[in-house]
Structure formats: structure tokens, C-alpha cells
PDB file of N, CA and C in Angstrom:
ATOM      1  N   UNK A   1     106.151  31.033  58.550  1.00  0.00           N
ATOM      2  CA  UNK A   1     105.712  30.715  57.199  1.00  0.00           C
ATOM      3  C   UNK A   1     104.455  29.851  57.316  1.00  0.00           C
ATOM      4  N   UNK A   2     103.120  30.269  56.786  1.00  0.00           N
ATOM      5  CA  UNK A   2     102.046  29.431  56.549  1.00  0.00           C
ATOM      6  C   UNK A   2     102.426  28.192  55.747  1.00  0.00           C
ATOM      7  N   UNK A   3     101.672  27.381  56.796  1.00  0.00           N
ATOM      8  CA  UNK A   3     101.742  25.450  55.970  1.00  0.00           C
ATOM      9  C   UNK A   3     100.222  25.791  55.072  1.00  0.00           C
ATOM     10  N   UNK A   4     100.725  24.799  54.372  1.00  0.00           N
ATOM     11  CA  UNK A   4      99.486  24.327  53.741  1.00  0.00           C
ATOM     12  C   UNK A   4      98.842  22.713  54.726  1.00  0.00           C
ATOM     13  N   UNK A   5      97.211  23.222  54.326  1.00  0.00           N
ATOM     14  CA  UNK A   5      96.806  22.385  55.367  1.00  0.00           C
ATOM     15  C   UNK A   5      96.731  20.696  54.618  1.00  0.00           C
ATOM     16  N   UNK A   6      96.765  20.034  55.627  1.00  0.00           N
ATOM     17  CA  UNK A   6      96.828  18.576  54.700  1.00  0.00           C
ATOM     18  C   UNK A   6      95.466  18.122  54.691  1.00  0.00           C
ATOM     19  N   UNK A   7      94.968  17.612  53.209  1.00  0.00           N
ATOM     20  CA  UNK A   7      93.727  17.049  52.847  1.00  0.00           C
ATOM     21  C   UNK A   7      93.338  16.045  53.017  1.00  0.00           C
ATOM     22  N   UNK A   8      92.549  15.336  53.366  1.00  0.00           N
ATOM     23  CA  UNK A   8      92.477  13.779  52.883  1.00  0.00           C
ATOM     24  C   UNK A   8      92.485  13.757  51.289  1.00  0.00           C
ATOM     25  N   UNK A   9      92.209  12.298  50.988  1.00  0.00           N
ATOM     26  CA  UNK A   9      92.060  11.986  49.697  1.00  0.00           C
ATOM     27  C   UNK A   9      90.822  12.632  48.946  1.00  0.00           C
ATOM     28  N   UNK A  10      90.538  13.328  47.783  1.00  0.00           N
ATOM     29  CA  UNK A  10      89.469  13.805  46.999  1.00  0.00           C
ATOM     30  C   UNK A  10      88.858  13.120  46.497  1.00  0.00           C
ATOM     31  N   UNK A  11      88.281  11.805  47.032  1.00  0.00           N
ATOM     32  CA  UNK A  11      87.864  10.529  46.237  1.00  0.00           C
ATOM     33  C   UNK A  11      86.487  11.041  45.131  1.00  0.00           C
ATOM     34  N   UNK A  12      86.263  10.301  44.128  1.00  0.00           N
ATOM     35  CA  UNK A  12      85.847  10.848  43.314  1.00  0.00           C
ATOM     36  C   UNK A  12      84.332  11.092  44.077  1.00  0.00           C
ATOM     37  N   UNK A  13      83.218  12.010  43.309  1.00  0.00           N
ATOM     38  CA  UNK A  13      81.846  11.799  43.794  1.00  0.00           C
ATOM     39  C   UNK A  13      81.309  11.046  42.561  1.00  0.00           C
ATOM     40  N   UNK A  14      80.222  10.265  43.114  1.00  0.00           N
ATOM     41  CA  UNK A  14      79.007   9.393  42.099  1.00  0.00           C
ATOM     42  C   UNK A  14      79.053  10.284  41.168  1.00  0.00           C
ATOM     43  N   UNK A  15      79.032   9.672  39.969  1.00  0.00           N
ATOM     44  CA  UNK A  15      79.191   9.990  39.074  1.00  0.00           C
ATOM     45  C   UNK A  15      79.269  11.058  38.099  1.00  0.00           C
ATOM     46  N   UNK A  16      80.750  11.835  38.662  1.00  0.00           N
ATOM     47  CA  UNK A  16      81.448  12.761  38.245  1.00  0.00           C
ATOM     48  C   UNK A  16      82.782  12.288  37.194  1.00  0.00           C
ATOM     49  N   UNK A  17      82.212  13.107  36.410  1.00  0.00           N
ATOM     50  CA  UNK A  17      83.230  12.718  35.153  1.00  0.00           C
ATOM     51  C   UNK A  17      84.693  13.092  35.366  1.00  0.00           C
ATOM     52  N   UNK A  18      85.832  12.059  34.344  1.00  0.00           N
ATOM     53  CA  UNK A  18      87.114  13.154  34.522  1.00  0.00           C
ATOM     54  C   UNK A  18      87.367  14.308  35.131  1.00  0.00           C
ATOM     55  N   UNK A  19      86.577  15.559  33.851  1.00  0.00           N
ATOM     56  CA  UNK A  19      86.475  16.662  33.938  1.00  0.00           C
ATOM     57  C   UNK A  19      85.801  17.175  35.398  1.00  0.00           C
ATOM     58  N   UNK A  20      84.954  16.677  35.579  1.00  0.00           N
ATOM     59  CA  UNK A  20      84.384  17.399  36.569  1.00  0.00           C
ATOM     60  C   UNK A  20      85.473  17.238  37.972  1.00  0.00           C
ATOM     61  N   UNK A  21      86.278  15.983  38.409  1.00  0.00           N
ATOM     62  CA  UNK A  21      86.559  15.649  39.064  1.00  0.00           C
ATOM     63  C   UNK A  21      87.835  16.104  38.810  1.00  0.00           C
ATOM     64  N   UNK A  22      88.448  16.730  38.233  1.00  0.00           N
ATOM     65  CA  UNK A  22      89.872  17.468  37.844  1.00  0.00           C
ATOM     66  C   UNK A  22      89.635  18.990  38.014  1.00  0.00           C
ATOM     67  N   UNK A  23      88.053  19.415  37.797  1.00  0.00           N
ATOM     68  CA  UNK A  23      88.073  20.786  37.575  1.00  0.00           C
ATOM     69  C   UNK A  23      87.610  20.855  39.183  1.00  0.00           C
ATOM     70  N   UNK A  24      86.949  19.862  40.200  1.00  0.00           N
ATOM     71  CA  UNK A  24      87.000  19.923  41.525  1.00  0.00           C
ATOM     72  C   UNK A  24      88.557  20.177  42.611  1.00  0.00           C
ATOM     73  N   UNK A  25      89.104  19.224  41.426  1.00  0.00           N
ATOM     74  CA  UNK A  25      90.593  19.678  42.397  1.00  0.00           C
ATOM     75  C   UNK A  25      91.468  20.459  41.819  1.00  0.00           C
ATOM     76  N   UNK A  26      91.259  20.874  40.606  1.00  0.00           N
ATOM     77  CA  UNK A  26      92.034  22.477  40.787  1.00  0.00           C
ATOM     78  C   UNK A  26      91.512  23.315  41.878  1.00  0.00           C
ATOM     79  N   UNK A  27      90.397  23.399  41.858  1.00  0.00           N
ATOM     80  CA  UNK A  27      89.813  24.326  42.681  1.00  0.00           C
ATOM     81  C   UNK A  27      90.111  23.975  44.053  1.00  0.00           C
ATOM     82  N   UNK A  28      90.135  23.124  44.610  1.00  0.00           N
ATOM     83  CA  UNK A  28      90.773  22.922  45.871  1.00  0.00           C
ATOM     84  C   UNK A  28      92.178  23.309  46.227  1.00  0.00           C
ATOM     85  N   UNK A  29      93.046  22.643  44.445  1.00  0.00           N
ATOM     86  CA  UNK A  29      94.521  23.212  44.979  1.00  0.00           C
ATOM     87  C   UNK A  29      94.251  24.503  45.121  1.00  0.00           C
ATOM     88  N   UNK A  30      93.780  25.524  44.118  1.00  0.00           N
ATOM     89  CA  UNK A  30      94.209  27.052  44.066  1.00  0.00           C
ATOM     90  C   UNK A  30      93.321  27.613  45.627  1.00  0.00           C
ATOM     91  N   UNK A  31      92.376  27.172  45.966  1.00  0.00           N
ATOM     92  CA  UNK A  31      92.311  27.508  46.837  1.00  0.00           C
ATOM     93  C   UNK A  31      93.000  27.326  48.419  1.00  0.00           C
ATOM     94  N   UNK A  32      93.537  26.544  48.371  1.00  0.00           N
ATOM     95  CA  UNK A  32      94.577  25.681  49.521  1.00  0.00           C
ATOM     96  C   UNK A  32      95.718  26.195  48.934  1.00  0.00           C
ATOM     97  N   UNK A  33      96.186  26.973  48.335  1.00  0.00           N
ATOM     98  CA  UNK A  33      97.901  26.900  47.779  1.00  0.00           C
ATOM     99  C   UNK A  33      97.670  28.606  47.261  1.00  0.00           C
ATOM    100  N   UNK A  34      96.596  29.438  47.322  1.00  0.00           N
ATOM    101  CA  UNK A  34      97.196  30.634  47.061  1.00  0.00           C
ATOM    102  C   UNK A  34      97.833  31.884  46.988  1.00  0.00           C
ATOM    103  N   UNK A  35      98.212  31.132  48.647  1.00  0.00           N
ATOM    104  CA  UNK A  35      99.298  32.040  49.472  1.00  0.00           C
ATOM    105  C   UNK A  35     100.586  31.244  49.640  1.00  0.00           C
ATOM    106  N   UNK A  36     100.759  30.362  48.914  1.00  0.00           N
ATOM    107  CA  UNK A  36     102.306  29.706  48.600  1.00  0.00           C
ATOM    108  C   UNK A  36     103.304  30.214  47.708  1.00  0.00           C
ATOM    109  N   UNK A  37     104.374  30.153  48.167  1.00  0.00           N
ATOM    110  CA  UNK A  37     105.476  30.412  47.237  1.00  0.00           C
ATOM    111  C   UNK A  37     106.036  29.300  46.456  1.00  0.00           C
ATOM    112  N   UNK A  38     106.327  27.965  47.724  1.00  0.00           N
ATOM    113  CA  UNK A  38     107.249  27.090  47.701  1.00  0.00           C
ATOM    114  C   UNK A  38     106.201  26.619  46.941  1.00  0.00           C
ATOM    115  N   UNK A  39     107.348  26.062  45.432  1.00  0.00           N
ATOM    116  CA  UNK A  39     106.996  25.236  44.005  1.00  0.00           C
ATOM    117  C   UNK A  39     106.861  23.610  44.511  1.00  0.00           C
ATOM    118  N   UNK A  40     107.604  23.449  45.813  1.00  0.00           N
ATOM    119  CA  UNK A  40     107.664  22.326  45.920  1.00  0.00           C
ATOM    120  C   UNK A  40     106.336  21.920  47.281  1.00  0.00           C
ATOM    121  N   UNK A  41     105.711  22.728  47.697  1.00  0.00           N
ATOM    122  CA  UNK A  41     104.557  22.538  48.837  1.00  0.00           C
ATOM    123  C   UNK A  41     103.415  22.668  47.470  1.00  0.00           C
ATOM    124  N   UNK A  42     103.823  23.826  46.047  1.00  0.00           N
ATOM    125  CA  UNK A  42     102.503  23.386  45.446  1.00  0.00           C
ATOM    126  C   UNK A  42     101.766  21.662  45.044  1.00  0.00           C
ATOM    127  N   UNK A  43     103.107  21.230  44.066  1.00  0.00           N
ATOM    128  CA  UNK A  43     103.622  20.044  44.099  1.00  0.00           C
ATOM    129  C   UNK A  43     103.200  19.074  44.756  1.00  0.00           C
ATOM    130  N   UNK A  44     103.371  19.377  46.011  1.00  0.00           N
ATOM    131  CA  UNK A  44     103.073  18.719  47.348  1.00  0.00           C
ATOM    132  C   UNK A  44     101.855  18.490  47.677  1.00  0.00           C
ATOM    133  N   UNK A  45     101.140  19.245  47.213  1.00  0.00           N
ATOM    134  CA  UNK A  45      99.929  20.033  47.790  1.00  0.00           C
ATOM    135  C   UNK A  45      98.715  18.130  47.910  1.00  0.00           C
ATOM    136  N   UNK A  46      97.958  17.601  48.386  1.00  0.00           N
ATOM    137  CA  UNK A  46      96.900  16.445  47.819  1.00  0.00           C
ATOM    138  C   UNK A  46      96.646  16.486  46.798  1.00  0.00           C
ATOM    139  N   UNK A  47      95.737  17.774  46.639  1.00  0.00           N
ATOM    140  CA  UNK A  47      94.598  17.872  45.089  1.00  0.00           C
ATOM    141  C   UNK A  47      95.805  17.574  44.272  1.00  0.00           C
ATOM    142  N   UNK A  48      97.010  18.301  44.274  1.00  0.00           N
ATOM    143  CA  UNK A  48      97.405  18.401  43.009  1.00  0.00           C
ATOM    144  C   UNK A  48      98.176  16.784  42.816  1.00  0.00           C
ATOM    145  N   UNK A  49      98.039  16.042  44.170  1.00  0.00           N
ATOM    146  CA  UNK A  49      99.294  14.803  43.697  1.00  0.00           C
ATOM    147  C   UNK A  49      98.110  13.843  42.956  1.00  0.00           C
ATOM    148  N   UNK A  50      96.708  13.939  43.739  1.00  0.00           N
ATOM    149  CA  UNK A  50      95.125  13.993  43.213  1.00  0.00           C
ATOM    150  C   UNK A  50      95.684  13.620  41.473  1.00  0.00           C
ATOM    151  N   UNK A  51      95.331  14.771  40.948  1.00  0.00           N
ATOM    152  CA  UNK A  51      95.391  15.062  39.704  1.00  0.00           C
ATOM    153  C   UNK A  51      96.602  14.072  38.853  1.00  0.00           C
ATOM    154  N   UNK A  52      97.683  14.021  39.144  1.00  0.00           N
ATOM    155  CA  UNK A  52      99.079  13.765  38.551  1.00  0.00           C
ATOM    156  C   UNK A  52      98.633  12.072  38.854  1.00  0.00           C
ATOM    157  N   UNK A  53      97.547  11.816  39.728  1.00  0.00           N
ATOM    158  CA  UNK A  53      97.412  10.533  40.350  1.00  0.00           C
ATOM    159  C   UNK A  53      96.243   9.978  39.247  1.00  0.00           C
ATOM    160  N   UNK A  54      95.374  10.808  38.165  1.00  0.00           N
ATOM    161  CA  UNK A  54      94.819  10.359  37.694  1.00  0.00           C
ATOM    162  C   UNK A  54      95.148  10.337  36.037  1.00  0.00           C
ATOM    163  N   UNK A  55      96.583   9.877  36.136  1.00  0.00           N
ATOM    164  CA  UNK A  55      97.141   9.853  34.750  1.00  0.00           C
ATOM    165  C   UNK A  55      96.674  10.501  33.207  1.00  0.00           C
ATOM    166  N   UNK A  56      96.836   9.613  32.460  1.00  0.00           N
ATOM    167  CA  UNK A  56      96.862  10.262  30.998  1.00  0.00           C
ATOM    168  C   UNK A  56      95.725  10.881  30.085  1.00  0.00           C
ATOM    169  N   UNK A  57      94.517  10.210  31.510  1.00  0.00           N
ATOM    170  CA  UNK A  57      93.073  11.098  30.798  1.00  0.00           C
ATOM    171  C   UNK A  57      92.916  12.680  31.064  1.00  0.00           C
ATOM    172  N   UNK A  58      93.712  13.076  31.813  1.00  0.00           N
ATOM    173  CA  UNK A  58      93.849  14.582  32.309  1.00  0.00           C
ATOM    174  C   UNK A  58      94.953  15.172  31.430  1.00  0.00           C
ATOM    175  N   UNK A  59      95.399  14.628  30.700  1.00  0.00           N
ATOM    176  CA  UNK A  59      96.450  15.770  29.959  1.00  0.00           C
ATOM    177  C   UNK A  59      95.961  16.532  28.918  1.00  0.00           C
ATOM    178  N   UNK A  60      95.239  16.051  28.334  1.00  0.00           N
ATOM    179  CA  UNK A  60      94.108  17.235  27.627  1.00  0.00           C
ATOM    180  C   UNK A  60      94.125  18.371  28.247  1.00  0.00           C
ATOM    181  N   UNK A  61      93.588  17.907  29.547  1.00  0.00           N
ATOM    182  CA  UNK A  61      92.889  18.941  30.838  1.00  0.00           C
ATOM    183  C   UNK A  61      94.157  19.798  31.135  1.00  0.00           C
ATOM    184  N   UNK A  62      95.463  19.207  31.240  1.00  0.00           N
ATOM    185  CA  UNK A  62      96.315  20.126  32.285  1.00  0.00           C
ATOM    186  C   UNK A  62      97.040  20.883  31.023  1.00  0.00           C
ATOM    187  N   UNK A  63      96.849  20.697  29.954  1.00  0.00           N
ATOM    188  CA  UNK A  63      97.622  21.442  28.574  1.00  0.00           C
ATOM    189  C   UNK A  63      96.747  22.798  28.299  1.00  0.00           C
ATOM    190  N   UNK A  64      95.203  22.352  28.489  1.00  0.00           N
ATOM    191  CA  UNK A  64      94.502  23.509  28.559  1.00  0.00           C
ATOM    192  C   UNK A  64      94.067  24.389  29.771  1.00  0.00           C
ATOM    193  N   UNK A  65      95.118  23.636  31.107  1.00  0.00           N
ATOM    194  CA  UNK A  65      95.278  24.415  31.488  1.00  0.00           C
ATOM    195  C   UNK A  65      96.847  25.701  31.377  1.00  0.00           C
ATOM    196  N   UNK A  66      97.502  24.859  31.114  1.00  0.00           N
ATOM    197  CA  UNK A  66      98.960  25.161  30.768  1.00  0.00           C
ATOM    198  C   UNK A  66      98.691  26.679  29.538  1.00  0.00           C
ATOM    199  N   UNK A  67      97.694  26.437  28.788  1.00  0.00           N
ATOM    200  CA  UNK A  67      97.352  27.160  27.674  1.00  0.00           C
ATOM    201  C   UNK A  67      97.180  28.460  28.314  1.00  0.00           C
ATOM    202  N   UNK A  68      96.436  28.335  29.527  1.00  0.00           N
ATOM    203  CA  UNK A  68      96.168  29.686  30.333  1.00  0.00           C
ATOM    204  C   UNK A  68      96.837  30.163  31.325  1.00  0.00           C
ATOM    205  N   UNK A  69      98.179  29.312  31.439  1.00  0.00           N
ATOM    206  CA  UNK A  69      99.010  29.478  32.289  1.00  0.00           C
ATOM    207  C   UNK A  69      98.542  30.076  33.985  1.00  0.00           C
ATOM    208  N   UNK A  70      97.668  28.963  34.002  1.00  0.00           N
ATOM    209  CA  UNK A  70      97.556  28.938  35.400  1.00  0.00           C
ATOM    210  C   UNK A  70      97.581  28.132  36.581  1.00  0.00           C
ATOM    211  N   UNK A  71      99.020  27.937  36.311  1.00  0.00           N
ATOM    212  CA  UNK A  71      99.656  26.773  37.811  1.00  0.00           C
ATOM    213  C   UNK A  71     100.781  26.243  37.267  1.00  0.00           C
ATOM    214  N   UNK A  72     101.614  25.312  37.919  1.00  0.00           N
ATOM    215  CA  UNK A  72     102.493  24.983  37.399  1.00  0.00           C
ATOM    216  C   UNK A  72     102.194  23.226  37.181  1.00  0.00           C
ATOM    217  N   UNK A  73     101.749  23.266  35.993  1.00  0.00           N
ATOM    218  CA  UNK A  73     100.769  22.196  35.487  1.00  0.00           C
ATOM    219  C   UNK A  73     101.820  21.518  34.451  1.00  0.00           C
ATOM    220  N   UNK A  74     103.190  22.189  34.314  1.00  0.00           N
ATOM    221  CA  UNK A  74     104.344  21.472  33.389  1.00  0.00           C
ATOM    222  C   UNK A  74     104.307  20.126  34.341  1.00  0.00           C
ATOM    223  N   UNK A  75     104.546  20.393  35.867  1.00  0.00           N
ATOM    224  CA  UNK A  75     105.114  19.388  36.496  1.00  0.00           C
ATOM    225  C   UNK A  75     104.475  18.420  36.559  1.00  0.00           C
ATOM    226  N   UNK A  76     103.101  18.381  36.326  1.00  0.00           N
ATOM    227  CA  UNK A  76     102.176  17.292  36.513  1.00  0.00           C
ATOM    228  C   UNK A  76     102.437  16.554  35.153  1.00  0.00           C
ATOM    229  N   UNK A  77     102.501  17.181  34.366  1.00  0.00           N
ATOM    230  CA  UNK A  77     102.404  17.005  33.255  1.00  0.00           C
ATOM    231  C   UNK A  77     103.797  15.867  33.016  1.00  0.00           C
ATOM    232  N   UNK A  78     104.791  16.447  33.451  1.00  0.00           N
ATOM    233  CA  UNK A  78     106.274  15.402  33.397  1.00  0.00           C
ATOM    234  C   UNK A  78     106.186  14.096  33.969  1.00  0.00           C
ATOM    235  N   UNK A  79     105.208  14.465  35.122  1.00  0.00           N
ATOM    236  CA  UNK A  79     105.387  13.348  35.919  1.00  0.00           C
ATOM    237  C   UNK A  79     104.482  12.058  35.098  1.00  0.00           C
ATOM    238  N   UNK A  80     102.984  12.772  34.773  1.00  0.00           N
ATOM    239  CA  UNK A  80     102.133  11.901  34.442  1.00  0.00           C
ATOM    240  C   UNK A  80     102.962  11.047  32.725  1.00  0.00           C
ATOM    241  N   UNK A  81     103.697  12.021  32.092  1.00  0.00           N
ATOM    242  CA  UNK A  81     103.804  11.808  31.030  1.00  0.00           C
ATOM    243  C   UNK A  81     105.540  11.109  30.363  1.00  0.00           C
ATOM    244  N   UNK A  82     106.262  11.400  31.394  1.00  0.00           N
ATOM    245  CA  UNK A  82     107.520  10.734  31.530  1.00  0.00           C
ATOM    246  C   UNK A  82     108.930  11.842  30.643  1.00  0.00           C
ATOM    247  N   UNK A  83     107.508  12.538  29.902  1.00  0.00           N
ATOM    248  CA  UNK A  83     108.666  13.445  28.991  1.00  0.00           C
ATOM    249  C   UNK A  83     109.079  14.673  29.550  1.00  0.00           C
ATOM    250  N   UNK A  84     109.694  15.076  28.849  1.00  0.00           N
ATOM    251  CA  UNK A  84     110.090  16.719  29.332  1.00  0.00           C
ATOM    252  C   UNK A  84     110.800  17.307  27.934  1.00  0.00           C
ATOM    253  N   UNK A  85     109.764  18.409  27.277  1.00  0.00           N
ATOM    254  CA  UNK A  85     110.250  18.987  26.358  1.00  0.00           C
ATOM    255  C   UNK A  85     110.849  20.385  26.864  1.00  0.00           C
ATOM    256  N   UNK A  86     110.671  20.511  28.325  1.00  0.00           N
ATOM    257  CA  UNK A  86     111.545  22.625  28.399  1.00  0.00           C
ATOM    258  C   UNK A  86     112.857  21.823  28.413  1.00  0.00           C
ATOM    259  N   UNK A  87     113.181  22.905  27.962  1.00  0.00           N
ATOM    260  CA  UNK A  87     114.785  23.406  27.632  1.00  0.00           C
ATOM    261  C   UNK A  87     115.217  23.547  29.005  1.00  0.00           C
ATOM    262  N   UNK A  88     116.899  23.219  29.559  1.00  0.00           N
ATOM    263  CA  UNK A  88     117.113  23.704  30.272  1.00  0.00           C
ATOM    264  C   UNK A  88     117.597  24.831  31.080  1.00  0.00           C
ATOM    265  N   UNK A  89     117.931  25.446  29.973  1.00  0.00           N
ATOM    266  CA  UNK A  89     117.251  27.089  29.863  1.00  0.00           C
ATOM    267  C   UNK A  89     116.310  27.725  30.176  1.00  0.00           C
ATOM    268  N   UNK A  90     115.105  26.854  29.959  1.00  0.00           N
ATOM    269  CA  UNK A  90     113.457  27.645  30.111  1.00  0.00           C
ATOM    270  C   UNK A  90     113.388  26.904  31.649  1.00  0.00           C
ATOM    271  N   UNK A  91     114.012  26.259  32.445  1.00  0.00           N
ATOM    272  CA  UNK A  91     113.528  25.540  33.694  1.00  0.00           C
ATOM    273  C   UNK A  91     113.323  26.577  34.564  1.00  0.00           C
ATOM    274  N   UNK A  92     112.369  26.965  35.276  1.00  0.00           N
ATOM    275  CA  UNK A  92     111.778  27.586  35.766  1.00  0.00           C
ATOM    276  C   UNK A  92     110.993  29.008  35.908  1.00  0.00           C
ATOM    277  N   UNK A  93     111.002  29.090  34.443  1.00  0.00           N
ATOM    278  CA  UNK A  93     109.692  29.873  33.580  1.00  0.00           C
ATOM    279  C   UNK A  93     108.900  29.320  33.438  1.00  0.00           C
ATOM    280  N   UNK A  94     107.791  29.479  33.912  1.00  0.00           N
ATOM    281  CA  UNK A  94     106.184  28.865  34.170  1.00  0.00           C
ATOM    282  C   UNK A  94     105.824  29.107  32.644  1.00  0.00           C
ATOM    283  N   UNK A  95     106.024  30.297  32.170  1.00  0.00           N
ATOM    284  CA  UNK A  95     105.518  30.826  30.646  1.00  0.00           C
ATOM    285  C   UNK A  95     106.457  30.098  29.450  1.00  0.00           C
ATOM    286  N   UNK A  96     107.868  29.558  29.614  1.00  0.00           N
ATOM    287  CA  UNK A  96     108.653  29.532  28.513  1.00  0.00           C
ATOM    288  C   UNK A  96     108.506  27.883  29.123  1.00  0.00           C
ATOM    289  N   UNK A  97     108.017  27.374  30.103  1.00  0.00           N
ATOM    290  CA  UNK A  97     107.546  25.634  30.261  1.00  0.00           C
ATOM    291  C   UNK A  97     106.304  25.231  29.645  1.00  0.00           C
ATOM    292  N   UNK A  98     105.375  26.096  29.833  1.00  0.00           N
ATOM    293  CA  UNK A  98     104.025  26.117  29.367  1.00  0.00           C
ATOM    294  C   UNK A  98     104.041  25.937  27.729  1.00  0.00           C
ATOM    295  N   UNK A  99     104.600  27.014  27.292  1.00  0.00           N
ATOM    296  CA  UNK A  99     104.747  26.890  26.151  1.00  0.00           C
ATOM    297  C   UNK A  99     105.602  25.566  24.977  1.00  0.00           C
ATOM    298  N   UNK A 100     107.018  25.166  26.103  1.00  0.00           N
ATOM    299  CA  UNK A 100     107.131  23.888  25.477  1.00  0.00           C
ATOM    300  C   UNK A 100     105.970  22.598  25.735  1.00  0.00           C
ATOM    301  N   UNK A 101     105.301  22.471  26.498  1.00  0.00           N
ATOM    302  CA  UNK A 101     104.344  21.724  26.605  1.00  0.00           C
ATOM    303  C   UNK A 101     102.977  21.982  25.481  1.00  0.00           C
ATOM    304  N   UNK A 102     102.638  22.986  25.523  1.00  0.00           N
ATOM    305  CA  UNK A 102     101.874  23.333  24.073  1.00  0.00           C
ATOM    306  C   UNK A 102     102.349  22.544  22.784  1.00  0.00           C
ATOM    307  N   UNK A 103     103.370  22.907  22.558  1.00  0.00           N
ATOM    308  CA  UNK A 103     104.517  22.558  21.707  1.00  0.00           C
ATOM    309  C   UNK A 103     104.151  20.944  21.376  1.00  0.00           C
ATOM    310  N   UNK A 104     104.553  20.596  22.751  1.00  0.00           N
ATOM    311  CA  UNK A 104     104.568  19.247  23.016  1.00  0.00           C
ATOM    312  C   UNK A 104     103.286  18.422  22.515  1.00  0.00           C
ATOM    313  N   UNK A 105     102.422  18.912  23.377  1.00  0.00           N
ATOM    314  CA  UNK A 105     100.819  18.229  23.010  1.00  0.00           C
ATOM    315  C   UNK A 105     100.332  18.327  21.657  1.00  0.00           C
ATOM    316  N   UNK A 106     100.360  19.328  21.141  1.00  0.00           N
ATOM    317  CA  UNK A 106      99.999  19.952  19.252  1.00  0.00           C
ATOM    318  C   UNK A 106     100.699  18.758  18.393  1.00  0.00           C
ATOM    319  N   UNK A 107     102.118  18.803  19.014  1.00  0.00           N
ATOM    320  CA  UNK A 107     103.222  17.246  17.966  1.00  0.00           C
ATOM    321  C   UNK A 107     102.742  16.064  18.592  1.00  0.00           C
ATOM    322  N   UNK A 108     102.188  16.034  19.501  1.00  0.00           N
ATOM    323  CA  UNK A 108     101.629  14.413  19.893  1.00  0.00           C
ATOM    324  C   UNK A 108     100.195  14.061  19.617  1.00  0.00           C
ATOM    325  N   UNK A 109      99.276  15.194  18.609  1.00  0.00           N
ATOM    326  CA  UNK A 109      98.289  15.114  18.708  1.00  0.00           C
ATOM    327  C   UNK A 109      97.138  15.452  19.531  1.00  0.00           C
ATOM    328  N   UNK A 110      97.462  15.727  20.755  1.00  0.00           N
ATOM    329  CA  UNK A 110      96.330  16.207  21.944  1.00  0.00           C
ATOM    330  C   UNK A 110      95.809  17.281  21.576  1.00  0.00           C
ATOM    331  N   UNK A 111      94.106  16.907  21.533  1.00  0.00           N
ATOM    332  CA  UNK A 111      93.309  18.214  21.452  1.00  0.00           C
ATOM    333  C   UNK A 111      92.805  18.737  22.582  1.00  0.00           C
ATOM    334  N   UNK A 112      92.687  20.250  22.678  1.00  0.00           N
ATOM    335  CA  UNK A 112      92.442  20.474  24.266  1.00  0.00           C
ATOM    336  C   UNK A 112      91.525  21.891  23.769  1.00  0.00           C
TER     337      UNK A 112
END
């Protein structure tokens, strides 16, 4: 089974915004993680602990990513945010998690 390789830290660059510096490490995770299965090596992955590491100014960011359902951006999202609106029913539908998080952000106000 392929490892994923371990990163150093993605420290930010001179003066790169939020965005820029969130949309740098998606791109690192998906590229480092797109021959993974294991939910828990994505998880795992730097970029993405990166991201979950730069709290509540990225949830905009990870809802619109969630919007396009591309990654499993619920989890960051729980972690950074303490809540958890899926059902435990919907736990481990990327599409029926995504969507309670939509849910979620629209009733809390977040524009994305």
C-alpha cells in the first residue's frame, strides 16, 4: 500500500492572503493524497492538518469547498468548528455530509 509522503510545515509565503494560502494547500493535499483511500491518511495528510490548523477564517473557504464536493472538508470543518450537523445516518456520505454542512453555514450566516 502507497504511504503518503510526509511534508514539512506549509508556512505561509510573504504576503499571501488566507485565500491564497488555503487554495496553496488544497493543492498540495489533492496532489499528495490522490491515490488514497484511507479517510484517515487524508485527514492525516500536513496540508490538510495545515488548513484545520488555520481555524475559523477558512470556513467560508472549506463550505465552498464542500459546495463542490471536493474532499472530505466536513471533517475539517468539525474539527475547526466543534459542531457536527450530519446525521448519523448520513456518516460517511461525503455528499449527504456536505450537504448538512451547507445547511449548516446558510443557518449560521456564512457567505461563501
Amino acid at each position: 500500500m502507497p504511504t503518503v509522503p510526509v511534508k514539512r510545515k506549509e508556512a505561509a509565503e510573504p504576503g499571501e492572503t488566507i485565500e491564497e494560502r488555503f487554495r496553496r494547500l488544497v493543492s498540495v493535499w489533492r496532489a499528495e493524497t490522490a491515490y488514497v483511500s484511507s479517510s484517515s491518511e487524508l485527514v492525516g495528510h500536513p496540508a490538510f492538518r495545515e488548513i484545520v490548523g488555520m481555524g475559523a477564517p477558512v470556513i467560508p473557504l472549506l463550505l465552498r469547498e464542500s459546495e463542490n464536493r471536493t474532499g472530505h472538508w466536513h471533517r475539517a470543518l468539525r474539527e475547526i468548528t466543534g459542531a457536527d450537523p450530519v446525521s448519523p445516518a448520513d456518516r460517511g456520505n461525503v455528499d449527504r455530509a456536505a450537504e448538512a454542512w451547507l445547511r449548516w453555514g446558510k443557518e449560521k450566516g456564512y457567505e461563501w
